[in-house]
N, C-alpha and C. Protein backbone atom coordinates (compact mmCIF):
# COMPACT_ATOMS: atom_id res chain seq x y z
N UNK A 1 -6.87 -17.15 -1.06
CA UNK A 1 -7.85 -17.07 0.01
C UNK A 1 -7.26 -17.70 1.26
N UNK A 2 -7.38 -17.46 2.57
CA UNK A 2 -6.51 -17.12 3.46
C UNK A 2 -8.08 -18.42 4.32
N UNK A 3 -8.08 -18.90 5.10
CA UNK A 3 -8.82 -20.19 5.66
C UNK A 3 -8.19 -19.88 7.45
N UNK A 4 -9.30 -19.72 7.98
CA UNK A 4 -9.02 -19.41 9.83
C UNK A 4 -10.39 -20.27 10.54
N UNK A 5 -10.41 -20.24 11.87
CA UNK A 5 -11.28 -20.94 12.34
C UNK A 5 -12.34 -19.93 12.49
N UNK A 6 -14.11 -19.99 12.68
CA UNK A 6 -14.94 -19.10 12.86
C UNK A 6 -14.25 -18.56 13.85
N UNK A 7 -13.95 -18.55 14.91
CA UNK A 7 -13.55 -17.94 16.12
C UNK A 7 -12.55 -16.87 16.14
N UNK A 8 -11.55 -17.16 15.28
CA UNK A 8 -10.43 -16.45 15.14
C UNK A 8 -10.78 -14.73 14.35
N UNK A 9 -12.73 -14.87 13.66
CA UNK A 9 -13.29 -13.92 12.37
C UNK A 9 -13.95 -13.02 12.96
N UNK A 10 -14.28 -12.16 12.22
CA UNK A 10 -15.18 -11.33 12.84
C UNK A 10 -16.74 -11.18 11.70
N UNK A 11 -17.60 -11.37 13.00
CA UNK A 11 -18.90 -12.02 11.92
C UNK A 11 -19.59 -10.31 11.93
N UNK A 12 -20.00 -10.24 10.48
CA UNK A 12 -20.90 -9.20 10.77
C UNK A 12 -22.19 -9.69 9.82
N UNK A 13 -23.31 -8.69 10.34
CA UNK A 13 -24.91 -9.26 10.37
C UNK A 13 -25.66 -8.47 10.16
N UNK A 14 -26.60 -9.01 8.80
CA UNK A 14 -27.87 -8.42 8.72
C UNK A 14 -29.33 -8.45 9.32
N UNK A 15 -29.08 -8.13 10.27
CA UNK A 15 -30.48 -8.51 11.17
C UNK A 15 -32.09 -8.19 10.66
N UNK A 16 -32.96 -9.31 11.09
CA UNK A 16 -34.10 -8.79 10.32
C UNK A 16 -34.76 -7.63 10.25
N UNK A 17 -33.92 -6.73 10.79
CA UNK A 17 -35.08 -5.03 10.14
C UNK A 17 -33.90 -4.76 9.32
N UNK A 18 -32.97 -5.16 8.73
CA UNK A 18 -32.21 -4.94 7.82
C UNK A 18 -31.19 -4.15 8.02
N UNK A 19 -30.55 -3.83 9.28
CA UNK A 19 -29.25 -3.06 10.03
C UNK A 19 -28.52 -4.27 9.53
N UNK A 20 -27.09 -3.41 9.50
CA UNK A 20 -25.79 -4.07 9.36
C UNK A 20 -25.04 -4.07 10.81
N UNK A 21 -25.05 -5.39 11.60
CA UNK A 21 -24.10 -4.67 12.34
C UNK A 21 -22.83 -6.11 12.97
N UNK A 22 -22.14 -5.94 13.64
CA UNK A 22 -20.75 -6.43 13.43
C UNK A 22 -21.69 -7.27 15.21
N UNK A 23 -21.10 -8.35 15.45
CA UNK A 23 -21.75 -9.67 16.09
C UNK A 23 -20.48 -10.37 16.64
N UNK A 24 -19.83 -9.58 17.12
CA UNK A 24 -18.57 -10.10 17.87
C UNK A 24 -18.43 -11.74 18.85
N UNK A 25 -20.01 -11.66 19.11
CA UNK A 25 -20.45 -13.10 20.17
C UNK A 25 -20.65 -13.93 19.05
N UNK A 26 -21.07 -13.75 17.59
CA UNK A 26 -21.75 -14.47 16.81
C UNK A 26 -22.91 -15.54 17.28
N UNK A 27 -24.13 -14.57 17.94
CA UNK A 27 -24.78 -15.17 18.04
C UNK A 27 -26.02 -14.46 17.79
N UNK A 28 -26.24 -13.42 17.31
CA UNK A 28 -27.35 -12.13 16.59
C UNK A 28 -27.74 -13.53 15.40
N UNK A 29 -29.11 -13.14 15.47
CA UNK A 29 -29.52 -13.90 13.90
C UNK A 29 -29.59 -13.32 12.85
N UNK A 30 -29.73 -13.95 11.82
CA UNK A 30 -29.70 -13.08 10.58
C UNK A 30 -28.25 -13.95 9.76
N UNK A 31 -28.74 -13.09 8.33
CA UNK A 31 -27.03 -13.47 7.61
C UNK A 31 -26.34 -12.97 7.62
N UNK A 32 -24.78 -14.02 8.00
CA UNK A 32 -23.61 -13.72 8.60
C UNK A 32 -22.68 -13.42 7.50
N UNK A 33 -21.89 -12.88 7.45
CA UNK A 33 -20.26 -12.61 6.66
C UNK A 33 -19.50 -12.74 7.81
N UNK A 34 -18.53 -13.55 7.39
CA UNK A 34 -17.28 -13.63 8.62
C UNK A 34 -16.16 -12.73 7.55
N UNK A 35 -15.10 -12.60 8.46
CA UNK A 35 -13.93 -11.76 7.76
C UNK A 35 -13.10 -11.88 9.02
N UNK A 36 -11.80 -11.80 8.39
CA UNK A 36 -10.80 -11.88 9.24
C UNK A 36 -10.64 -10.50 10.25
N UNK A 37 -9.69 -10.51 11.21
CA UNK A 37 -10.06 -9.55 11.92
C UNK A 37 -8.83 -8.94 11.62
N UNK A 38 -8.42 -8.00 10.55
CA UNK A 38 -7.20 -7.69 10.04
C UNK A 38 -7.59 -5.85 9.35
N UNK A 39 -7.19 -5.27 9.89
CA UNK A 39 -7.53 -4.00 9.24
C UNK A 39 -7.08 -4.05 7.40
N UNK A 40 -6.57 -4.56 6.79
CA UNK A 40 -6.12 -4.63 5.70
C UNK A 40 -7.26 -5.32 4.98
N UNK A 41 -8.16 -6.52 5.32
CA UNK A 41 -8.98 -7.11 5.42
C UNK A 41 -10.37 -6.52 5.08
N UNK A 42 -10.71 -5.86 6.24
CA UNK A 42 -11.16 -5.10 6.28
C UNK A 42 -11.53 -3.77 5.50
N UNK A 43 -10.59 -3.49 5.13
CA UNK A 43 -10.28 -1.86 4.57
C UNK A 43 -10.44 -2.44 2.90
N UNK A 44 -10.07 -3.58 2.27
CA UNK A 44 -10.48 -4.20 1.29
C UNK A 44 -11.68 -4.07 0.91
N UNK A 45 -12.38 -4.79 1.89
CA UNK A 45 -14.09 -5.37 2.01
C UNK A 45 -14.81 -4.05 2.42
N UNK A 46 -14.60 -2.90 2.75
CA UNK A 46 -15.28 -1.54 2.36
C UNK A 46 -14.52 -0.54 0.91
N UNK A 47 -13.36 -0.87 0.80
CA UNK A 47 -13.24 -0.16 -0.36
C UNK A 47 -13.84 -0.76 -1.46
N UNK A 48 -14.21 -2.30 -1.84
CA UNK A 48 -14.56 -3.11 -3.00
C UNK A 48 -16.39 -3.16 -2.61
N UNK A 49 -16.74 -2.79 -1.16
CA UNK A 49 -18.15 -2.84 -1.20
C UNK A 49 -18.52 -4.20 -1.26
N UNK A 50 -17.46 -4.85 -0.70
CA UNK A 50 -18.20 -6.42 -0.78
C UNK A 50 -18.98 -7.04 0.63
N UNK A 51 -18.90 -5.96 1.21
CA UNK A 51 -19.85 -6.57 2.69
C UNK A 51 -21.45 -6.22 1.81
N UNK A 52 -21.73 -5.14 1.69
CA UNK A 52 -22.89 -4.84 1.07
C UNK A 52 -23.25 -5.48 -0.09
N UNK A 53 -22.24 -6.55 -0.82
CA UNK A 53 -22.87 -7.08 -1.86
C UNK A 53 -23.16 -8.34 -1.24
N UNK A 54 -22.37 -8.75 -0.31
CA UNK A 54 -22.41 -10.44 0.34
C UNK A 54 -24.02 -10.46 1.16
N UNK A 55 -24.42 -9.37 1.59
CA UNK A 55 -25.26 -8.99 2.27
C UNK A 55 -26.78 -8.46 1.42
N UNK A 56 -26.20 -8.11 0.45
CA UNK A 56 -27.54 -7.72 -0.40
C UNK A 56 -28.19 -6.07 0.09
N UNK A 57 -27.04 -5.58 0.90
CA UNK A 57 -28.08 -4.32 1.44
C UNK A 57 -26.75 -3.27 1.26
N UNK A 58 -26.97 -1.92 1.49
CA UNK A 58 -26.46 -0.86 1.66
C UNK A 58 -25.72 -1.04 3.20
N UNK A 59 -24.57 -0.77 3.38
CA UNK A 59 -23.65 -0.68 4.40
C UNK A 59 -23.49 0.63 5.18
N UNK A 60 -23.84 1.47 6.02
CA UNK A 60 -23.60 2.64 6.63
C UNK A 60 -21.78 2.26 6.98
N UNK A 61 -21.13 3.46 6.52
CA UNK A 61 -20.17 3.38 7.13
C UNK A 61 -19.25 3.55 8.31
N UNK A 62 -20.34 3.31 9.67
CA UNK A 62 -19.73 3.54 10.36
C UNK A 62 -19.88 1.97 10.73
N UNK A 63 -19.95 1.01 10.68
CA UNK A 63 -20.13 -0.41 10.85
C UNK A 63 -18.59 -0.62 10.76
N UNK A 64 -18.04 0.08 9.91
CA UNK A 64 -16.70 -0.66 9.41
C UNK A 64 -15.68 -0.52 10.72
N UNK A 65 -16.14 0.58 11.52
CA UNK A 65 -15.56 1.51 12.64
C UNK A 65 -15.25 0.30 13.37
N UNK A 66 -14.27 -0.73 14.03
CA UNK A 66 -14.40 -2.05 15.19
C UNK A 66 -13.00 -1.45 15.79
């Protein structure tokens, strides 16, 4: 597991009507997932479906689109 500062991540967010969406300011409320800002990273955490499990909801895939 790879350790960066919040700043360096890219936060994405379940906002309360239950959209997924990516919070670049990190300042949207709701619960956050940070992730590195690494297409490899990335491309992990939609092929394993772990944003939508960290999140508890279904992921549209165009969220992954940054």
């Amino acid at each position: 597991m790879q350790h960066a500062d919040r700043f360096e991540l890219i936060r994405f967010v379940k906002t309360k009507s239950g959209e997924v969406v990516v919070d670049r300011e990190q300042k949207i409320e709701g619960r956050g997932v940070y992730v590195h800002d690494d297409p490899a990273c990335i491309a992990k955490m939609k092929k394993k479906k772990l944003l939508a499990a960290a999140l508890k909801t279904s992921v549209k895939a165009e969220v992954y689109d940054i």
